[in-house]
Protein backbone atom coordinates (compact mmCIF):
# COMPACT_ATOMS: atom_id res chain seq x y z
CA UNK A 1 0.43 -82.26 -5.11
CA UNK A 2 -2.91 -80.46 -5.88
CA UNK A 3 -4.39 -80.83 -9.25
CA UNK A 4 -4.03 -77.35 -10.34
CA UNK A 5 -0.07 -77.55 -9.81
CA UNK A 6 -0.15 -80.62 -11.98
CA UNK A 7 -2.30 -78.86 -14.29
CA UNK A 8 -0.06 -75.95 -14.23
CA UNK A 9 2.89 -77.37 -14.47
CA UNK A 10 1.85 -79.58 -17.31
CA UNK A 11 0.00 -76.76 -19.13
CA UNK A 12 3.30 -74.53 -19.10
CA UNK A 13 5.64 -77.65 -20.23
CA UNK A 14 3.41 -78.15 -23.09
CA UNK A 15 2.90 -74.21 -24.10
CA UNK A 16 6.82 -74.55 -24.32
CA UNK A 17 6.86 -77.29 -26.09
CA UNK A 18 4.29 -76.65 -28.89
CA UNK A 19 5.96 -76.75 -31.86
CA UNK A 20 7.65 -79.68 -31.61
CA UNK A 21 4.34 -81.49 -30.14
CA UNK A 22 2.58 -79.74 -33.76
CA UNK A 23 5.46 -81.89 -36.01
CA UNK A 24 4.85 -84.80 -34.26
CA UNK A 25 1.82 -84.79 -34.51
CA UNK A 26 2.15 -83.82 -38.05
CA UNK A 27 4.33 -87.17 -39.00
CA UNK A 28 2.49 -89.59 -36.79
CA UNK A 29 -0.55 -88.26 -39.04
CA UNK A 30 1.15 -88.62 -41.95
CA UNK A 31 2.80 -91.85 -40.80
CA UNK A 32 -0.91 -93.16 -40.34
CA UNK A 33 -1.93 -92.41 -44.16
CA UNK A 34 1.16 -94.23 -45.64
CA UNK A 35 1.28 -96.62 -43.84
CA UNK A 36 -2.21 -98.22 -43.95
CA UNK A 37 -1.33 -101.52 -41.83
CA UNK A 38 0.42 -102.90 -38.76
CA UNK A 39 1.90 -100.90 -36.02
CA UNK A 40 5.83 -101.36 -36.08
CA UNK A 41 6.20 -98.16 -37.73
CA UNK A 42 3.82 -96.20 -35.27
CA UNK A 43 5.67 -98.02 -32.02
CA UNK A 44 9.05 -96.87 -33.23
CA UNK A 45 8.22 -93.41 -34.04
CA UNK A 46 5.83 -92.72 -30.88
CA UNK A 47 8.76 -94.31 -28.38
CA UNK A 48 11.53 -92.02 -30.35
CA UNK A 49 9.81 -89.01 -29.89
CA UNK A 50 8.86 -89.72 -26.49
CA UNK A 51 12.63 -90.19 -25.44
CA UNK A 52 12.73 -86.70 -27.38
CA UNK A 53 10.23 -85.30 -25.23
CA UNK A 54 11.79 -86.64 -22.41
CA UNK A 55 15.10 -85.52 -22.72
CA UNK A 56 13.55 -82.16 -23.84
CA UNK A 57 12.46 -81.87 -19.97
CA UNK A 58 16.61 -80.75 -19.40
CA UNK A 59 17.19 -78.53 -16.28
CA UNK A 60 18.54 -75.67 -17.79
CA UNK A 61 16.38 -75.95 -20.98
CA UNK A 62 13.73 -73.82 -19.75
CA UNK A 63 15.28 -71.58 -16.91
CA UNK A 64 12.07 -69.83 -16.07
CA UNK A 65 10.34 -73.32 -15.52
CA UNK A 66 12.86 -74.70 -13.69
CA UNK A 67 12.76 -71.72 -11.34
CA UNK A 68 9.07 -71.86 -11.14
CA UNK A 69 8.79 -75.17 -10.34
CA UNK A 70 11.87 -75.42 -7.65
CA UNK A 71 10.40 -72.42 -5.61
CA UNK A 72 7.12 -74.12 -5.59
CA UNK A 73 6.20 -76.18 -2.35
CA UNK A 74 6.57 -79.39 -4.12
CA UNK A 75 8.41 -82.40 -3.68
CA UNK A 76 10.52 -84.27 -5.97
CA UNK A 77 8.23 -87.36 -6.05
CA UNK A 78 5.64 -84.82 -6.94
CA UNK A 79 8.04 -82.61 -9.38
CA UNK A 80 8.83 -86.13 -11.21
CA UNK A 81 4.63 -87.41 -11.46
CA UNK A 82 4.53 -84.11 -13.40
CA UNK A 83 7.32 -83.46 -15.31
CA UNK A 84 6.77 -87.23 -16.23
CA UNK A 85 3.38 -86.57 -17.42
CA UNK A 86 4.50 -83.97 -19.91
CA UNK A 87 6.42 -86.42 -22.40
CA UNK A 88 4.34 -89.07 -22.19
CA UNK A 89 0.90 -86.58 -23.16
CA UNK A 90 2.86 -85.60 -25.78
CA UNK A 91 3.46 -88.84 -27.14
CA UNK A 92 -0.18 -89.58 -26.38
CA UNK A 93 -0.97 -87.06 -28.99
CA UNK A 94 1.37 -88.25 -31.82
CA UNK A 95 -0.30 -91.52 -31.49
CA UNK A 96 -3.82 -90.37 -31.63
CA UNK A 97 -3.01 -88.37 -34.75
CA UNK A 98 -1.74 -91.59 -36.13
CA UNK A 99 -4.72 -93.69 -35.03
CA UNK A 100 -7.16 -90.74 -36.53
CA UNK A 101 -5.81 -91.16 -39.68
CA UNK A 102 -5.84 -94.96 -39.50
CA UNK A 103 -9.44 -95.05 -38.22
CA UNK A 104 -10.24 -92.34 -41.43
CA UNK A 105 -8.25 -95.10 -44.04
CA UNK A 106 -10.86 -97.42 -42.70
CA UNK A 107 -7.88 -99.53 -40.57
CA UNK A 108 -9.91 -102.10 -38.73
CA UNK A 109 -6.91 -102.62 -36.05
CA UNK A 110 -6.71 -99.10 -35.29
CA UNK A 111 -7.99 -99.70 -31.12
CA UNK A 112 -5.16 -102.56 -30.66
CA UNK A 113 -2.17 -100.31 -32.29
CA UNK A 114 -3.62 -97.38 -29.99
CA UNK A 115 -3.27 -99.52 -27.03
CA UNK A 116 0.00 -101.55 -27.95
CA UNK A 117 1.55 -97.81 -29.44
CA UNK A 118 0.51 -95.95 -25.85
CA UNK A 119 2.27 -98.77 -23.65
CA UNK A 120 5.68 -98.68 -25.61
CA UNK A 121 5.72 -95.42 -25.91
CA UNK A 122 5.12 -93.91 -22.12
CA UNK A 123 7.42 -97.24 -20.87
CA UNK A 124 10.43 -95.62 -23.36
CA UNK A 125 9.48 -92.09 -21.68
CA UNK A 126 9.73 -92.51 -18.64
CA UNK A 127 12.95 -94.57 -18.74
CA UNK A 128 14.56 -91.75 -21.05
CA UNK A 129 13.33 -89.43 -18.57
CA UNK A 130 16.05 -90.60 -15.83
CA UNK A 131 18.79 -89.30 -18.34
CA UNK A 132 17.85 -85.66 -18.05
CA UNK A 133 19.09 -85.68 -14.93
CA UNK A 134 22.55 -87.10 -15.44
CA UNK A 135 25.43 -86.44 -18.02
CA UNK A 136 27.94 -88.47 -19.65
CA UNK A 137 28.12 -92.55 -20.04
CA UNK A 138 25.57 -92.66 -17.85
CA UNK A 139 22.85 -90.55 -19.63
CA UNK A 140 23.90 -92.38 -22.83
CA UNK A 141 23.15 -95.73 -20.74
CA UNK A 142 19.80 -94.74 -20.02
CA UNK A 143 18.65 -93.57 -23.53
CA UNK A 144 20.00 -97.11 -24.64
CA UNK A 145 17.85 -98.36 -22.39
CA UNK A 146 15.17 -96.22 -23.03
CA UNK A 147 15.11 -97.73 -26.53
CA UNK A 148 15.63 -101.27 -25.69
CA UNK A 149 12.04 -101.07 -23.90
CA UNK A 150 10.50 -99.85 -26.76
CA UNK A 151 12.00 -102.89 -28.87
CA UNK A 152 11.32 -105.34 -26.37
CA UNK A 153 7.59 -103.91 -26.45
CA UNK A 154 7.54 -103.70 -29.71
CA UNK A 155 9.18 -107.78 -30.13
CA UNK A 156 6.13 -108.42 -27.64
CA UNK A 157 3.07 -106.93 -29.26
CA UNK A 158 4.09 -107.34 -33.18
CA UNK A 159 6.55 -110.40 -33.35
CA UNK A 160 5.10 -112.68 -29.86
CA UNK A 161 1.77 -111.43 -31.05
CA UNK A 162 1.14 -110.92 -27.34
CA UNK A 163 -1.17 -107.67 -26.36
CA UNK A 164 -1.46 -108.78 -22.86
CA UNK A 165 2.44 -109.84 -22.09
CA UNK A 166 3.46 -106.24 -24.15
CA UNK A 167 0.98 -104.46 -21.38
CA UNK A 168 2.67 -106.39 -18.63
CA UNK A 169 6.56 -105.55 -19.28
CA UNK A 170 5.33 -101.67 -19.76
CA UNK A 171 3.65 -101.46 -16.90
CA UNK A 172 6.67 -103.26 -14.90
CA UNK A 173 8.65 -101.00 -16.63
CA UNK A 174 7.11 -97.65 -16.54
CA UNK A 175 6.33 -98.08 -12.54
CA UNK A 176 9.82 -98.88 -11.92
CA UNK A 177 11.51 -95.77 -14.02
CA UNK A 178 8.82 -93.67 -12.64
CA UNK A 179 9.78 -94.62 -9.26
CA UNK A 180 13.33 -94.78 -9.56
CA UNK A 181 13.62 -91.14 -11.97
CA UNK A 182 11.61 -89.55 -8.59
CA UNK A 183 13.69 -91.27 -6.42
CA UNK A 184 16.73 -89.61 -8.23
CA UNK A 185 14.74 -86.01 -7.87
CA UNK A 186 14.19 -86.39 -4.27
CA UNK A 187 17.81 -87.06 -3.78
CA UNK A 188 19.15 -84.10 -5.64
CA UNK A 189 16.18 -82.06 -4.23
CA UNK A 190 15.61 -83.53 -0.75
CA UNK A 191 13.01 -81.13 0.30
């Protein structure tokens, strides 16, 4: 994939997506002012509204996008690196709105929640994401997963205490759901 269809396709995801991006935004801020210390609050917000996000990303949601991107010369490894990518930028956002108003309430922690905030919240993405493409028990399964990431990231960075081990599982995680939700495209779209 060339970096202006990423680019594209990201850029059009988000411009469709603004508003909801702009309230997020919005409460992580506002999250970040009441809540002047530690990062449980920030982890469980960020990874809900990334499995949000996520399951915003729907075929059928955006007709005109889906179109767009389907008669592009793309495949659906590439199609799922950037439809991925929208979510999880998203989230990205919340949680520097919260870390702006952390760093601004003088929060002397506010690097490690950034980092410990990003990795739970693009690992309970990208799992959510594999839901969009399936219906019934099965999507339900996935969004249960989807948030038993985020708590397991969450039990590692806040309760364990461990930065490096909550970095670790989210990275295992996130390559594997990445891998697996464009394995899933590819089948349904083997072009």
């Amino acid at each position: 994939m060339t970096p202006r269809a990423l680019a594209a396709i990201l850029k059009a995801r988000l411009r469709a997506e603004r508003r909801t991006i702009l309230y997020a935004c919005a409460a992580a801020l506002v999250l970040g002012f009441a809540q002047p210390r530690g990062a449980a609050g920030l982890i469980f917000l960020c990874s809900l509204f990334g499995i949000v996000m996520a399951l915003a990303q729907d075929p059928g949601r955006y007709p005109h996008l889906d179109r767009c991107e389907q008669s592009a010369p793309l495949f659906g490894r590439e199609l799922a690196r950037a439809k991925a990518l929208v979510p999880c930028v998203a989230a990205v956002l919340a949680i520097c709105g919260y870390s702006a108003a952390r760093l601004l309430a003088g929060a002397g922690d506010a690097g490690v929640t950034f980092v410990a905030a990003t990795a739970a919240a693009v690992a309970t993405t990208l799992v959510a994401l594999s839901a969009t493409i399936r219906t019934g028990p099965s999507r339900a399964l996935y969004v249960v997963l989807a948030g038993s990431a985020g708590a397991c990231a969450y039990v590692l960075a806040i309760v364990a205490g461990s930065i490096p081990g909550e970095l670790a599982f989210c990275a295992v995680v996130s390559f594997s759901a990445l891998r697996q939700y464009g394995e899933a495209l590819a089948r349904y779209d083997p072009v």
